[in-house]
C-alpha atoms as a PDB file:
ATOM      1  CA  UNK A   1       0.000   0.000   0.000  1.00  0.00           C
ATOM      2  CA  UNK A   2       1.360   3.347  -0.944  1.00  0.00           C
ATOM      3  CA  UNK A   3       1.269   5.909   1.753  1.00  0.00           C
ATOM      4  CA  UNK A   4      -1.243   7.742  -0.398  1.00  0.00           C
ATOM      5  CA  UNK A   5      -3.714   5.322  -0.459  1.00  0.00           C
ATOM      6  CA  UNK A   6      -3.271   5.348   3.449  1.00  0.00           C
ATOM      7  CA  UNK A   7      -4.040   8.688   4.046  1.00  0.00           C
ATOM      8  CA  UNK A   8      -7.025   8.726   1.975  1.00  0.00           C
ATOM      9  CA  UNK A   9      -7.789   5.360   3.903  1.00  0.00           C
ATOM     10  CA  UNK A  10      -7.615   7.227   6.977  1.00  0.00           C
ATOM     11  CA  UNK A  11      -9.740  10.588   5.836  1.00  0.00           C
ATOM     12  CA  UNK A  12     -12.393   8.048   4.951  1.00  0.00           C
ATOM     13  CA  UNK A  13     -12.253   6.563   8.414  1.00  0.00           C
ATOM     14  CA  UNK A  14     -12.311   9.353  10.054  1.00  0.00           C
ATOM     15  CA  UNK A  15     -14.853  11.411   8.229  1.00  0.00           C
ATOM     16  CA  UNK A  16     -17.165   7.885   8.863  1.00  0.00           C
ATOM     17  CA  UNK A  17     -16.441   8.222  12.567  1.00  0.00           C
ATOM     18  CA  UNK A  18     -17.596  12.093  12.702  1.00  0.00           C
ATOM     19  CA  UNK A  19     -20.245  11.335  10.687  1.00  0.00           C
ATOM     20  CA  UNK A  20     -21.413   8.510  13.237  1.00  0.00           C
ATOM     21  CA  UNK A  21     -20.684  10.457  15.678  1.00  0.00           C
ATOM     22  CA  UNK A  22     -22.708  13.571  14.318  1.00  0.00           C
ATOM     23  CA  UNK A  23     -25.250  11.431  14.298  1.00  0.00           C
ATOM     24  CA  UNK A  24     -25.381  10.229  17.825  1.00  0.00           C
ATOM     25  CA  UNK A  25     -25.254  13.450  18.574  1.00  0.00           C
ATOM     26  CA  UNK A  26     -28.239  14.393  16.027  1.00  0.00           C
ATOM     27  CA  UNK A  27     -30.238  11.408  17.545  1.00  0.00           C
ATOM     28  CA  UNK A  28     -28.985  12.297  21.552  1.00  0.00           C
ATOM     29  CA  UNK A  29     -29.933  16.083  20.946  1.00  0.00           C
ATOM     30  CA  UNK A  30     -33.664  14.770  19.840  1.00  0.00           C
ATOM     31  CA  UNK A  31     -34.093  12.650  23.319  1.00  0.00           C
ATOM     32  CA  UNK A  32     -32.976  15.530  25.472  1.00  0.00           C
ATOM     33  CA  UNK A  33     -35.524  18.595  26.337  1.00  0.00           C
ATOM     34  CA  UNK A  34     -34.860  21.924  25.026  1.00  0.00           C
ATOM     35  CA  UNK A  35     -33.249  24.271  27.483  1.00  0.00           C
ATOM     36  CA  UNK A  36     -33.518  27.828  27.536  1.00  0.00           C
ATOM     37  CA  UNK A  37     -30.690  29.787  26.893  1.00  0.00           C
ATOM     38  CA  UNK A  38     -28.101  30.702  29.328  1.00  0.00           C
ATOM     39  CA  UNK A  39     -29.162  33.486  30.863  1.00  0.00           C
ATOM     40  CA  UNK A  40     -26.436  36.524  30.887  1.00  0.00           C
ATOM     41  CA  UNK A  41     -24.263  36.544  34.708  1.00  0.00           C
ATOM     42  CA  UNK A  42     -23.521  40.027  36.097  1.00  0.00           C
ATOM     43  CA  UNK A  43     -21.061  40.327  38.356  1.00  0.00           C
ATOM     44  CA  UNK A  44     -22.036  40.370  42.098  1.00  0.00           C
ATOM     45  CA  UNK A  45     -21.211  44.008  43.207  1.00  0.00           C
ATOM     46  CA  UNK A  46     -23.268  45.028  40.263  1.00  0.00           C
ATOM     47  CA  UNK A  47     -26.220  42.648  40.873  1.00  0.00           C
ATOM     48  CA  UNK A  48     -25.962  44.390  44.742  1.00  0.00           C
ATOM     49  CA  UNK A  49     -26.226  47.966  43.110  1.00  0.00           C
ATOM     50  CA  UNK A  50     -28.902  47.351  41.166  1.00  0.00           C
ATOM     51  CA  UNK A  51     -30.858  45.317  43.774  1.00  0.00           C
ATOM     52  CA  UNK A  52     -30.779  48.444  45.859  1.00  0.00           C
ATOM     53  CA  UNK A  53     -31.812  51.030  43.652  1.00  0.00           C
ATOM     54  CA  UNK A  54     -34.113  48.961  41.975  1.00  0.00           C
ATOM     55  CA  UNK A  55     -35.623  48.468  45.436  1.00  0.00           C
ATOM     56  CA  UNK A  56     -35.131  52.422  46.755  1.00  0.00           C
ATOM     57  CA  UNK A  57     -37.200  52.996  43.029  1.00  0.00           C
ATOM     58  CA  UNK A  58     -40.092  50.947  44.146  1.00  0.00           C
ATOM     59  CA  UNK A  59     -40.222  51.418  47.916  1.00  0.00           C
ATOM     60  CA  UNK A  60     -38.925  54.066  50.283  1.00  0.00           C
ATOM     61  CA  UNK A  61     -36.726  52.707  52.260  1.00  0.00           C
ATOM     62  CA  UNK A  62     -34.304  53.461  55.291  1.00  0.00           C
ATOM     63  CA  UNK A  63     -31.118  52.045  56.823  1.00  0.00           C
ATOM     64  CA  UNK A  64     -31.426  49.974  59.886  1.00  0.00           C
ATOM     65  CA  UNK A  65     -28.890  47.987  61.814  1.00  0.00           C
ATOM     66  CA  UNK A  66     -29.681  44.433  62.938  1.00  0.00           C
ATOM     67  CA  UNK A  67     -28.729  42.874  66.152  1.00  0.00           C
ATOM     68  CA  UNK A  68     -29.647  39.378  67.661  1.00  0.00           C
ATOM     69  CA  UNK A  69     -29.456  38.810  71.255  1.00  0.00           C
ATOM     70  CA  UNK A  70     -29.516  34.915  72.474  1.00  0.00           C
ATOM     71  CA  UNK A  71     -30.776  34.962  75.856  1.00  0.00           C
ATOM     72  CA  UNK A  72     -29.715  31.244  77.916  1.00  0.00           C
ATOM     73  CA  UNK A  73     -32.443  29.603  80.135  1.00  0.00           C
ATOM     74  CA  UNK A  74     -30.369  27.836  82.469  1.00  0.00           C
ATOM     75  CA  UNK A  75     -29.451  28.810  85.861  1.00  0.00           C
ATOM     76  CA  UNK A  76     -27.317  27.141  88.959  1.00  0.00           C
ATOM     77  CA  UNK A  77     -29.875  25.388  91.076  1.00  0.00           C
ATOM     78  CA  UNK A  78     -32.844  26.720  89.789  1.00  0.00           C
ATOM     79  CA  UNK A  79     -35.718  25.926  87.140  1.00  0.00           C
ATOM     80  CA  UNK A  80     -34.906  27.402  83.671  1.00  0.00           C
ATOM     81  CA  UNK A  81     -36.214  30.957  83.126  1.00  0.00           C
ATOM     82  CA  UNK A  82     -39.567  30.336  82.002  1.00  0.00           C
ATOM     83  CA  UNK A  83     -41.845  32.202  79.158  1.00  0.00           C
ATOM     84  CA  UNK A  84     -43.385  34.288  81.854  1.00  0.00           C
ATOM     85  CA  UNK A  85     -40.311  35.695  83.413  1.00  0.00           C
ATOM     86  CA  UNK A  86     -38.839  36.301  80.425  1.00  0.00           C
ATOM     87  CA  UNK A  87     -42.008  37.916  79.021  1.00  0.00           C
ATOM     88  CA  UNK A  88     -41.519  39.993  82.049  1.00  0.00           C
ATOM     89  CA  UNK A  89     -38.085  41.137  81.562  1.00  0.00           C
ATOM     90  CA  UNK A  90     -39.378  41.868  78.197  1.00  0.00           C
ATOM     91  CA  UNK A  91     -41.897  44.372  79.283  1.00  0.00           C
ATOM     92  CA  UNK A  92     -39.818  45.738  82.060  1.00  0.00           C
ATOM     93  CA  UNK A  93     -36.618  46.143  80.425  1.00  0.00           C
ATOM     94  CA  UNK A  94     -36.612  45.266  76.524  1.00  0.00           C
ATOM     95  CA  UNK A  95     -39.341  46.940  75.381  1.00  0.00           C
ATOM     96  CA  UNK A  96     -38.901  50.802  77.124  1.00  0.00           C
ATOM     97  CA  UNK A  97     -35.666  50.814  75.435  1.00  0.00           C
ATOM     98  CA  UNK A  98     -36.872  49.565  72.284  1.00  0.00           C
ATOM     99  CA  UNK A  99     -40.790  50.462  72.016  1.00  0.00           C
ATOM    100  CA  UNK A 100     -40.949  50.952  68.394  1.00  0.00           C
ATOM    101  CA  UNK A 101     -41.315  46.843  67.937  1.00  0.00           C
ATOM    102  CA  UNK A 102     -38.899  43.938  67.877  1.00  0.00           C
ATOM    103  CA  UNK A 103     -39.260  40.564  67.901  1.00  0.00           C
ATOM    104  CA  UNK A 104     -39.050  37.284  69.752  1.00  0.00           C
ATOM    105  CA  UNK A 105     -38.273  33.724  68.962  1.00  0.00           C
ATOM    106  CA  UNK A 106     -38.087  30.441  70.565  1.00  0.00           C
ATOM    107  CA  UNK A 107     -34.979  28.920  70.259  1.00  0.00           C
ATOM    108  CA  UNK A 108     -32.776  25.691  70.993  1.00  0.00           C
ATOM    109  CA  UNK A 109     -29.044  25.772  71.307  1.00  0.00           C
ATOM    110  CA  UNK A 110     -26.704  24.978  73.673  1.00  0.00           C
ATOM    111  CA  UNK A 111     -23.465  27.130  75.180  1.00  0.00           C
ATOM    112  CA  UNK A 112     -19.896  25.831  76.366  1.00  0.00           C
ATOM    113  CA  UNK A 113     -19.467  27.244  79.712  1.00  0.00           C
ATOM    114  CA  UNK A 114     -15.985  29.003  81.184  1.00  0.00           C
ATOM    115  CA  UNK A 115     -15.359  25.749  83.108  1.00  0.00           C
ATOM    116  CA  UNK A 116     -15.998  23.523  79.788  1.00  0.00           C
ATOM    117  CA  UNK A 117     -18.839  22.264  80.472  1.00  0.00           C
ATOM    118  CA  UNK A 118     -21.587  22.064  77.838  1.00  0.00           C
ATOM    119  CA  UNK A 119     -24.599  23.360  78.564  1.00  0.00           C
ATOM    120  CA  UNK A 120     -28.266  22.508  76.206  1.00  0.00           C
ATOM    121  CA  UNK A 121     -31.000  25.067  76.635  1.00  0.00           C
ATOM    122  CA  UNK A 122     -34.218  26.409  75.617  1.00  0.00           C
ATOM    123  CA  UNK A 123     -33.116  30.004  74.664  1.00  0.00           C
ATOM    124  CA  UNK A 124     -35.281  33.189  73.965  1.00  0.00           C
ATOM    125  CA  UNK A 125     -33.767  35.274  70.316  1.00  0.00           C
ATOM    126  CA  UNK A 126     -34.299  39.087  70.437  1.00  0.00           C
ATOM    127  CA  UNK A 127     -34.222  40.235  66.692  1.00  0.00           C
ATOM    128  CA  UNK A 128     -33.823  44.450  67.069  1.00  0.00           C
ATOM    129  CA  UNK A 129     -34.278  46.454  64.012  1.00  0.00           C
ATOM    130  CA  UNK A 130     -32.719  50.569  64.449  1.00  0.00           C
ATOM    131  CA  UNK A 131     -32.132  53.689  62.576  1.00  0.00           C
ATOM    132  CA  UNK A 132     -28.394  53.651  61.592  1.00  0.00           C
ATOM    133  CA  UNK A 133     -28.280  56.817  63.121  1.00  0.00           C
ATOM    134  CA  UNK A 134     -28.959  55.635  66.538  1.00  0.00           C
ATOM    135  CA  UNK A 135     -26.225  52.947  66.594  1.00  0.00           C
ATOM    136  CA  UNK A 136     -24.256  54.442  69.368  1.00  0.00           C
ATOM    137  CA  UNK A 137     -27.211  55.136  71.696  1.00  0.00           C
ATOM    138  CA  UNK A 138     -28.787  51.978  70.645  1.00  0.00           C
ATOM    139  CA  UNK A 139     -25.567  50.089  71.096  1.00  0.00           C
ATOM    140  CA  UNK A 140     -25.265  51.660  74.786  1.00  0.00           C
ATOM    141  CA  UNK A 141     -29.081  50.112  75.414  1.00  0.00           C
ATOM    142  CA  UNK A 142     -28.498  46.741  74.139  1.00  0.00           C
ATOM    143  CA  UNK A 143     -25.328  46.575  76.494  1.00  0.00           C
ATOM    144  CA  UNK A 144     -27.664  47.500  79.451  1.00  0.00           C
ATOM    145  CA  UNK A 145     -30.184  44.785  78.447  1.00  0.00           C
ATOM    146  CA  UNK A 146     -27.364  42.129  78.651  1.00  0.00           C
ATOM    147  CA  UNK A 147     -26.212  43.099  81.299  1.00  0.00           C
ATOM    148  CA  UNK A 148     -29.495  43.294  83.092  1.00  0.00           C
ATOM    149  CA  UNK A 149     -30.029  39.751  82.112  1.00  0.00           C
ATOM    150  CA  UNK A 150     -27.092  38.424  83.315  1.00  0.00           C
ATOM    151  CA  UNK A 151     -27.407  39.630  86.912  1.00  0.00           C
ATOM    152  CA  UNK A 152     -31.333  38.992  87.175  1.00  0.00           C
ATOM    153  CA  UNK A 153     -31.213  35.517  85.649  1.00  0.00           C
ATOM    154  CA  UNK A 154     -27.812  34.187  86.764  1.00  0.00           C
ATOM    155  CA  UNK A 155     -25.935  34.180  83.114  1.00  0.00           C
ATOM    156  CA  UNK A 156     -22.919  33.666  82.391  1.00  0.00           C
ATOM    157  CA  UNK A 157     -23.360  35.749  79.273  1.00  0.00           C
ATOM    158  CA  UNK A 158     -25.899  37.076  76.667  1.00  0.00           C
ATOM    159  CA  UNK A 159     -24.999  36.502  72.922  1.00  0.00           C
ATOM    160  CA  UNK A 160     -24.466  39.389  70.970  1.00  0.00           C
ATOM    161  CA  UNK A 161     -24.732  39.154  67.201  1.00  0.00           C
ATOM    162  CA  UNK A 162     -24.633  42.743  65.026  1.00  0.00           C
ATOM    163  CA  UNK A 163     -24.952  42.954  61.037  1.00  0.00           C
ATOM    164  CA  UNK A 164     -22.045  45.316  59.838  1.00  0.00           C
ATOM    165  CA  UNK A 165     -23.873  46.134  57.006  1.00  0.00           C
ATOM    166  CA  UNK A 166     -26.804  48.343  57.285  1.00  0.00           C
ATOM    167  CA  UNK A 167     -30.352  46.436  55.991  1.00  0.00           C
ATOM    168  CA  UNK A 168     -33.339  48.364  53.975  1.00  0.00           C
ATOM    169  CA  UNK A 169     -36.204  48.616  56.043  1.00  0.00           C
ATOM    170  CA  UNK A 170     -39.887  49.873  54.391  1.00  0.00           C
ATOM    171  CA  UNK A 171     -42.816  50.110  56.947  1.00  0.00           C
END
């Protein structure tokens, strides 16, 4: 065989296997649904941008801070702070600081104590929503609040969680 007729031998071959495999393809392509086109990614920062004036165009809307407080239940040789005292410290302390609204939640979680000692608890969650502009005297009230808690209930601490970031809020 003359090297010729070898590489026309092998364009045949392979222009039968892309053919055959065309075809798979064709036949594959025919099982499979049609998708819809790949939709066009903007980068993050950009989505962020327009995500917030997008939403300042439909709704007026002001920046708020968000801070969680986790309140324990446990105590040294006593019952758990219950619902009611809690609901109490609420009214007494929580809510003159904070009477424009916040919420509550139920929680479950449990706490390593100084001494290493693991500690599982039904816990209260204080969500606050405030005007950025308050932060510092706001700040100042949530400290009182923990603090408060501590010494009334017997806590070792009060969890303290604050969003950096400012969040939209429309009332």
């Amino acid at each position: 065989m003359t090297s010729t007729f070898i590489a026309r031998l092998s364009a045949i071959a392979l222009a039968l296997i892309i053919g055959a495999a065309s075809v798979s393809a064709v036949a594959y392509a025919r099982q499979q649904p049609t998708l819809a086109p790949t939709p066009t990614l903007v980068p993050a920062p950009v989505v962020a941008e327009l995500d917030i004036r997008d939403a300042d165009a439909r709704l007026e809307t002001d920046p708020f801070i968000r801070t969680e407080l986790f309140f324990g239940s446990e105590r040294p040789d006593k019952p758990e702070v219950s619902d009611v005292e809690f609901k109490q410290f609420l009214d007494e302390q929580i809510t003159p600081r904070f009477p424009d609204g916040l919420t509550v939640l139920k929680g479950f979680g449990q706490f390593r104590e100084s001494d290493g000692t693991i500690v599982q608890e039904s816990s209260f969650v204080l969500i606050l929503l405030y005007p950025r502009e308050t932060l510092r005297d706001s700040s100042a009230k949530i400290e009182e609040i923990r603090t408060l808690y501590k010494e009334r209930f017997e806590q070792e601490s009060v969890l303290r969680v604050d969003d950096p970031r400012a969040v939209r809020v429309s009332f």
